[in-house]
Structures are given as structure tokens and as C-alpha cells.
C-alpha atoms as a PDB file:
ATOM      1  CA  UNK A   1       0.000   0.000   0.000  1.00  0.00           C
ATOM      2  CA  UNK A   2       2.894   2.342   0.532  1.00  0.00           C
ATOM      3  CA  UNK A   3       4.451   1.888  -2.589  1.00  0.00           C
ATOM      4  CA  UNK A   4       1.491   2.518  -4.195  1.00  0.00           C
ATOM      5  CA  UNK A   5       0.933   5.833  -2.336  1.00  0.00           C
ATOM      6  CA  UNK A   6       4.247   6.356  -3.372  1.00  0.00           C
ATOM      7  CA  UNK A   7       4.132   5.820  -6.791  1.00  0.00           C
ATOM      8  CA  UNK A   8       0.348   7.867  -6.882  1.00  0.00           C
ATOM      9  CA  UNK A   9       2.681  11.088  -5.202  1.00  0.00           C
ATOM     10  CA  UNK A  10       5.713  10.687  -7.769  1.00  0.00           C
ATOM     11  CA  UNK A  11       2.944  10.935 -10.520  1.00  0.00           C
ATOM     12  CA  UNK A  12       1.024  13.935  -9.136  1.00  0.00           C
ATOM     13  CA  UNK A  13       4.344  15.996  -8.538  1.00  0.00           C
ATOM     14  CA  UNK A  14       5.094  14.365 -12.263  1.00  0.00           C
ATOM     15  CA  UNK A  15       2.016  16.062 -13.783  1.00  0.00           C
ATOM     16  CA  UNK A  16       2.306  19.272 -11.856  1.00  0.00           C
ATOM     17  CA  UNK A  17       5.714  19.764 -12.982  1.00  0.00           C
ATOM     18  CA  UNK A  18       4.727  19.333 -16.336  1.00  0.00           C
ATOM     19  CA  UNK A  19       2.358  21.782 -16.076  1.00  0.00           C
ATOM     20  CA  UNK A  20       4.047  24.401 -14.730  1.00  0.00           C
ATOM     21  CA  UNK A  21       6.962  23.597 -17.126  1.00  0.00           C
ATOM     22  CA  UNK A  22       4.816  23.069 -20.485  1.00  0.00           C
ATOM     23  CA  UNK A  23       5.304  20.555 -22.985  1.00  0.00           C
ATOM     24  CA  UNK A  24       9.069  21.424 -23.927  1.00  0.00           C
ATOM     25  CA  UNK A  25      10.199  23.539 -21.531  1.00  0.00           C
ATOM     26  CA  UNK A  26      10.632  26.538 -24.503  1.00  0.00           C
ATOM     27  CA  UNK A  27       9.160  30.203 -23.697  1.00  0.00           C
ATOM     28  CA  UNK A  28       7.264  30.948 -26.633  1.00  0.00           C
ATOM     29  CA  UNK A  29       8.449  34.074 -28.444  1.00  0.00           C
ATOM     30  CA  UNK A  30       6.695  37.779 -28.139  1.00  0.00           C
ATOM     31  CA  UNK A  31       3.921  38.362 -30.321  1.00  0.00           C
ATOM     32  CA  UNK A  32       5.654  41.535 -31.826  1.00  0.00           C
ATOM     33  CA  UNK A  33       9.545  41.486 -32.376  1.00  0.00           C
ATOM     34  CA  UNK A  34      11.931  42.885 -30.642  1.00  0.00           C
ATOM     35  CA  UNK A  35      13.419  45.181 -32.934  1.00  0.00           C
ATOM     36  CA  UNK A  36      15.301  47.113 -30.042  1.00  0.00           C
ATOM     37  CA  UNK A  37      16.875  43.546 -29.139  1.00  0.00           C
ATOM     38  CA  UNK A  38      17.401  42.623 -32.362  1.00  0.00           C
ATOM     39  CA  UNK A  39      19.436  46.001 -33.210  1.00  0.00           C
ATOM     40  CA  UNK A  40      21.784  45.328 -29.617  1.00  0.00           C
ATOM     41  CA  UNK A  41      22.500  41.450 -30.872  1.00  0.00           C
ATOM     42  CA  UNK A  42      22.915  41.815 -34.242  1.00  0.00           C
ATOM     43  CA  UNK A  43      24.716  45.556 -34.663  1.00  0.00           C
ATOM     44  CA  UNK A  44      22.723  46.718 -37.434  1.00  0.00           C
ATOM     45  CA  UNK A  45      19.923  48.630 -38.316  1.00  0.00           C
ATOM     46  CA  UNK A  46      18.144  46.261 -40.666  1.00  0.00           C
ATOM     47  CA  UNK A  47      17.814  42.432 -40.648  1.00  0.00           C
ATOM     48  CA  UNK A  48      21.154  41.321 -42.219  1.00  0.00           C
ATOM     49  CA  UNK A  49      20.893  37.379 -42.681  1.00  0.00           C
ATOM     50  CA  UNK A  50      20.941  34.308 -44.294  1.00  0.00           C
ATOM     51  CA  UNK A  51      18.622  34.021 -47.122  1.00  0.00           C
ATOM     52  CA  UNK A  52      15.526  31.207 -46.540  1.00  0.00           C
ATOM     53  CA  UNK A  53      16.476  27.979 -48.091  1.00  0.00           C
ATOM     54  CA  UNK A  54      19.379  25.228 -46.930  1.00  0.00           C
ATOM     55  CA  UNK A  55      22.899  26.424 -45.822  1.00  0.00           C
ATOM     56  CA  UNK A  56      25.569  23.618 -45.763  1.00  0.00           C
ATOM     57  CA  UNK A  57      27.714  23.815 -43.147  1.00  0.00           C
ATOM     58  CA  UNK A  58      30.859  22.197 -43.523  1.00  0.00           C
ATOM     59  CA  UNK A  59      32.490  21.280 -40.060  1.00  0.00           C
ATOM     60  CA  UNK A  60      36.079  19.726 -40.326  1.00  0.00           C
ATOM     61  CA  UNK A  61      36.378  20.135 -36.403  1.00  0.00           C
ATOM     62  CA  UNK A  62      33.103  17.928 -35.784  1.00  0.00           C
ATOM     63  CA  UNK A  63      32.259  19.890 -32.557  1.00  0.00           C
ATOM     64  CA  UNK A  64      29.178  21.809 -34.142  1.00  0.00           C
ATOM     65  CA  UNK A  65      26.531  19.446 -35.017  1.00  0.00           C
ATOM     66  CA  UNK A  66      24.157  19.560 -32.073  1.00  0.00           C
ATOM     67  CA  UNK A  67      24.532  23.518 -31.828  1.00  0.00           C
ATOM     68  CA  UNK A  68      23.516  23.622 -34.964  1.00  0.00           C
ATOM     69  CA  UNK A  69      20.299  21.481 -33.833  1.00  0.00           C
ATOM     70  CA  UNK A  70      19.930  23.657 -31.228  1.00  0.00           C
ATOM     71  CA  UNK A  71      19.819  26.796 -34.111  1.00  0.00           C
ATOM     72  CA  UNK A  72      17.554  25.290 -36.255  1.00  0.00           C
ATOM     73  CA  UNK A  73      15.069  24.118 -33.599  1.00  0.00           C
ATOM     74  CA  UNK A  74      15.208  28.448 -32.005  1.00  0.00           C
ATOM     75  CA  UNK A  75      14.214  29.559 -35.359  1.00  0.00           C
ATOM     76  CA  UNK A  76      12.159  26.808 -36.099  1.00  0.00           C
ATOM     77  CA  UNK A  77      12.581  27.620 -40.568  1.00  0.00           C
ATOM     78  CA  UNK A  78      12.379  29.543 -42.995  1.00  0.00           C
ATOM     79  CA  UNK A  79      16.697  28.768 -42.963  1.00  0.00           C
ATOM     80  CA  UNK A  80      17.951  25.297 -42.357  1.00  0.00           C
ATOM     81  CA  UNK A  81      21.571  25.215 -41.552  1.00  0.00           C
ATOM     82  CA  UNK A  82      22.862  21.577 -42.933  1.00  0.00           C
ATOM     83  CA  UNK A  83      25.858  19.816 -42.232  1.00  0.00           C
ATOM     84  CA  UNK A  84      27.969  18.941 -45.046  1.00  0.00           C
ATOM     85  CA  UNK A  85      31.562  17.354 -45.999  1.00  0.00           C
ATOM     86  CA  UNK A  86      31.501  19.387 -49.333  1.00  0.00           C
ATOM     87  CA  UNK A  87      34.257  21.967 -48.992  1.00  0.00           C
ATOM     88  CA  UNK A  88      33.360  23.287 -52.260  1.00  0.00           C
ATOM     89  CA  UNK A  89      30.047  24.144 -51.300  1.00  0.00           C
ATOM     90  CA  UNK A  90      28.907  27.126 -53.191  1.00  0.00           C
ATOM     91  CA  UNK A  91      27.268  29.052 -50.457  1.00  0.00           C
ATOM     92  CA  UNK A  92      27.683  28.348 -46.641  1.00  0.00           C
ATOM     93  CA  UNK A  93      29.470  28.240 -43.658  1.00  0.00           C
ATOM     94  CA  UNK A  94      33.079  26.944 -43.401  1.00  0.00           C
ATOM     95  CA  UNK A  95      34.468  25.466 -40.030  1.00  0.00           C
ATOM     96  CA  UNK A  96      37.639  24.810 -39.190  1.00  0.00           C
ATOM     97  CA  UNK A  97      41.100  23.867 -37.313  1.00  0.00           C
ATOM     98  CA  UNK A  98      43.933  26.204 -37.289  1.00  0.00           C
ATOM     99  CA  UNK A  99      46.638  23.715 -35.926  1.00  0.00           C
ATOM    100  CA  UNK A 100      49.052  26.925 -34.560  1.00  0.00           C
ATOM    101  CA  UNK A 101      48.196  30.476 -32.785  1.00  0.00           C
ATOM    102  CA  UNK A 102      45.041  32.009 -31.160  1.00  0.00           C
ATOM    103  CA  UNK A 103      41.592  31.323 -31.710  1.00  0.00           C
ATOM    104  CA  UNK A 104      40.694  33.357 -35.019  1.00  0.00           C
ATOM    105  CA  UNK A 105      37.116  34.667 -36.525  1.00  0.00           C
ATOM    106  CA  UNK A 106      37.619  35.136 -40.163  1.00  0.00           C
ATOM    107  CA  UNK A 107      35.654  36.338 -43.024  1.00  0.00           C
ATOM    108  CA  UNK A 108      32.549  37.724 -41.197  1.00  0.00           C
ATOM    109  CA  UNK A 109      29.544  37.842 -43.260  1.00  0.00           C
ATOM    110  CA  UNK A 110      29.033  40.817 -45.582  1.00  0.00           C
ATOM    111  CA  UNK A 111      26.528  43.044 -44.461  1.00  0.00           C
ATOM    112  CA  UNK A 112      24.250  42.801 -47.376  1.00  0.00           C
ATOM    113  CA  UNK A 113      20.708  42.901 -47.403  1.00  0.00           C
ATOM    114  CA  UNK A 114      19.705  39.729 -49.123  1.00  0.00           C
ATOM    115  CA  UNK A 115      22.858  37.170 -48.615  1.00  0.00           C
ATOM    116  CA  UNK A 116      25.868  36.638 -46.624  1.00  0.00           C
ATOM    117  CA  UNK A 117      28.865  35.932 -48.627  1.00  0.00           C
ATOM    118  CA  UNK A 118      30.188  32.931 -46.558  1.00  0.00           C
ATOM    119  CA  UNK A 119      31.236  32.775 -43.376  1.00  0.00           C
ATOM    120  CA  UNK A 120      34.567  31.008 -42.474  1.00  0.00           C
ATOM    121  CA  UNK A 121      35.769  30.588 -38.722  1.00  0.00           C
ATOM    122  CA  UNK A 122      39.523  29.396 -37.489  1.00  0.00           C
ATOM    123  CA  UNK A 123      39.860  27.297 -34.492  1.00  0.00           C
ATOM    124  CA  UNK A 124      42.566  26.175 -32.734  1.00  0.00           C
ATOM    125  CA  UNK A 125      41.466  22.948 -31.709  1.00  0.00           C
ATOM    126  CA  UNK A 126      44.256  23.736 -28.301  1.00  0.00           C
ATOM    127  CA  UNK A 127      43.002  26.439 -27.323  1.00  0.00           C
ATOM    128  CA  UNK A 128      38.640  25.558 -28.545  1.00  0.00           C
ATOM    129  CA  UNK A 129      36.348  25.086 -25.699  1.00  0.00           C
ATOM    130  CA  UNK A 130      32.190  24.383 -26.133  1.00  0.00           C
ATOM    131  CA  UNK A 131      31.685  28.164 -25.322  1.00  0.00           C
ATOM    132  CA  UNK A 132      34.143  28.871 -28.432  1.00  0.00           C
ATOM    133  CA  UNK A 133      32.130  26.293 -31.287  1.00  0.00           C
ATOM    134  CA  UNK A 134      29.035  28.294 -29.821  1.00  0.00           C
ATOM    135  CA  UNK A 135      30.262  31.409 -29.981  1.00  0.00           C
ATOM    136  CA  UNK A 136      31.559  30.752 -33.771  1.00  0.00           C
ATOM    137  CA  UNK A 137      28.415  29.132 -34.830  1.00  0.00           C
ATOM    138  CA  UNK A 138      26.327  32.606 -33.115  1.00  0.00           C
ATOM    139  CA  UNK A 139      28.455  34.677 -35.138  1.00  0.00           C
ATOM    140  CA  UNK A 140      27.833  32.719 -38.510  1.00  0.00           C
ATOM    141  CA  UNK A 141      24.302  33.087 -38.132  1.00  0.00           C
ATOM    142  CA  UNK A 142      24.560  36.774 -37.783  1.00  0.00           C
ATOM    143  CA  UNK A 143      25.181  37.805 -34.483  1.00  0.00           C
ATOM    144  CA  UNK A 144      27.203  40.822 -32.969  1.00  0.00           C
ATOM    145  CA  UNK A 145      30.649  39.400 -31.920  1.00  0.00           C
ATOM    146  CA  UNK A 146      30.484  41.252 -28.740  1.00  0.00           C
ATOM    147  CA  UNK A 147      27.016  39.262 -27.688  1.00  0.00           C
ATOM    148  CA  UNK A 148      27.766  35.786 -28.750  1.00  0.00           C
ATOM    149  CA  UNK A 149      29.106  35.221 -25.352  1.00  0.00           C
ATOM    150  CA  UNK A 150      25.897  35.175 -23.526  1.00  0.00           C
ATOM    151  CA  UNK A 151      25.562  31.724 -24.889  1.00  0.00           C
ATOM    152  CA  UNK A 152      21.489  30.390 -25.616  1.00  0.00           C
ATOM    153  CA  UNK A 153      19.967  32.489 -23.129  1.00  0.00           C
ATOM    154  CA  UNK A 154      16.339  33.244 -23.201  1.00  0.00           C
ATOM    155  CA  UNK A 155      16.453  36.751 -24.809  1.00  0.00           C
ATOM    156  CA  UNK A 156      19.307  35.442 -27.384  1.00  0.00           C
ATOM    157  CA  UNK A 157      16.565  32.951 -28.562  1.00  0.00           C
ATOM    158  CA  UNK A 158      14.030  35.269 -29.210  1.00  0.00           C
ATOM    159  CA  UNK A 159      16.653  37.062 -30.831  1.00  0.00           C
ATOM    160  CA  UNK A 160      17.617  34.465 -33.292  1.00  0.00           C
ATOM    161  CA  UNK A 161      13.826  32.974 -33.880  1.00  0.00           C
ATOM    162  CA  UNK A 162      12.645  36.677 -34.619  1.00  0.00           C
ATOM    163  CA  UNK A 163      16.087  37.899 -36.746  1.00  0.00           C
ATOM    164  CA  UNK A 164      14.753  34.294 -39.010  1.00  0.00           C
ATOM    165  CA  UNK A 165      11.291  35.107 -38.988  1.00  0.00           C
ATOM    166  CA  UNK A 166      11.724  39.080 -40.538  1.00  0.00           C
ATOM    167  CA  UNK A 167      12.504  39.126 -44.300  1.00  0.00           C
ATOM    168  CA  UNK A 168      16.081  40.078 -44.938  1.00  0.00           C
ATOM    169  CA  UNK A 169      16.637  44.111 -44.879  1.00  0.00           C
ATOM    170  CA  UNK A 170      13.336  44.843 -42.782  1.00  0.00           C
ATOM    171  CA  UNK A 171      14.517  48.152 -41.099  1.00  0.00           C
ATOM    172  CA  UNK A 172      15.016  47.485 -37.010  1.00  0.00           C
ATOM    173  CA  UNK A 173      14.218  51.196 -36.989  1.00  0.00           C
END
């Protein structure tokens, strides 16, 4: 009889948990965006990101696979950031080891309106830690290099779902 009463509490605390916690855990964005926010994060004054459609992502370092998850499951579409072998890939995101020096971002993405360039970052797999393959994959995706280590807090997901959900060069204004 104990065990049962046991088992009967661990389910009630079970169910009021997930209530209070909802289905995933996930604070659903704002209604409106946060153009302020997105402005601070991003340093610009219109929506400067990747285009909708599939961007490979080639990884040599194999570190940034399930960050990557993590970015396409915040913005939820209309980009899906692919991983990918193919070093030739025409438009993307290039990750890799820099066997000597300092950890280095290189090639930022062009500001443009409608595309990035391409996006290469340097790591020195020494020197790499997790908050370094996070920070490099937050810059790829377009944000400012000076908030990428706050790491997947709250307000830098609603930044990222709402920078994917504007059209490219909506003014932040």
C-alpha cells in the first residue's frame, strides 16, 4: 500500500511539474519582435541574414553538429543550416582547425541585405572550448561578436527565432 501511495505522489508531482513547465520547456516568443533587441545582438539597423532555403555547413572540427540542432530548432525555418563534408560548397558556412596560434574569426559575413557571402571561422582545436564552437556558430548566423558570449539564453533565442522570422533588410528602426 505504501508503494502505491508512493508511486500515486511521484505521478502527481510528475504532472504538476509538467504543467508548470509546459510541454518542452521553450518560452514561446513575443507576439511583436523585438526590434530594439534585435538592433543590440545583431549591430545593425536592418535584418542582415541568411537568405531562406538550406545552408551547408561544412564542419572539419566535428564539434558543431548539435549547436547547430539547437539553431535550427530556435528559429524553427524559414533557414535550415545543414551539415555537409563538401568543402566546395557554393554558399555556406566553413568550419575549421587552425593547428598553430590564437583562436581566429575570419571572413565575417558581408553586411548585405539579401545574402551573406560565406562565413569562415579558425579554431585552434588547443586552445577551442564548447563556449568557443558556440560562440563561432552565433556569429555565422549573424550575431554581434560582442554578444555571442551570452551563450542560448532566453532573450538570445528570441533574438535568433525573430532575426529568421523578418525578411532580410526589414529596417530594425
Amino acid at each position: 500500500m505504501k508503494k502505491l501511495w508512493l508511486v500515486l505522489g511521484i505521478l502527481f508531482l510528475s504532472v504538476v511539474l509538467f504543467g508548470l513547465v509546459g510541454c518542452n520547456g521553450v518560452t514561446p516568443p513575443p507576439e511583436e519582435p523585438p526590434l530594439d533587441l534585435i538592433r543590440e545582438y545583431t549591430g545593425t539597423d536592418v535584418v542582415v541574414r541568411w537568405p531562406d532555403g538550406v545552408i551547408s555547413v561544412c564542419d572539419t572540427t566535428g564539434e558543431t553538429k548539435e549547436i547547430w540542432e539547437k539553431i535550427n530548432g530556435i528559429i524553427g525555418g524559414p533557414v535550415v543550416f545543414e551539415q555537409t563534408n563538401d568543402t566546395a560548397a557554393q554558399k555556406g558556412i566553413a568550419i575549421e582547425y587552425q593547428p598553430i596560434g590564437g583562436v581566429f574569426f575570419v571572413g565575417f559575413p558581408q553586411m548585405g541585405y539579401n545574402t551573406f557571402e560565406g562565413c569562415g571561422v579558425i579554431i585552434n582545436p588547443a586552445t577551442a572550448s564548447d563556449d568557443v564552437f558556440v560562440g563561432a556558430v552565433l556569429v555565422a548566423v549573424g550575431i554581434n561578436i560582442e554578444k555571442w558570449t551570452e551563450g542560448f539564453t532566453q532573450e538570445m533565442k528570441t533574438v535568433l527565432y525573430w532575426l529568421y522570422q523578418l525578411p532580410p533588410g526589414t529596417s530594425l528602426e
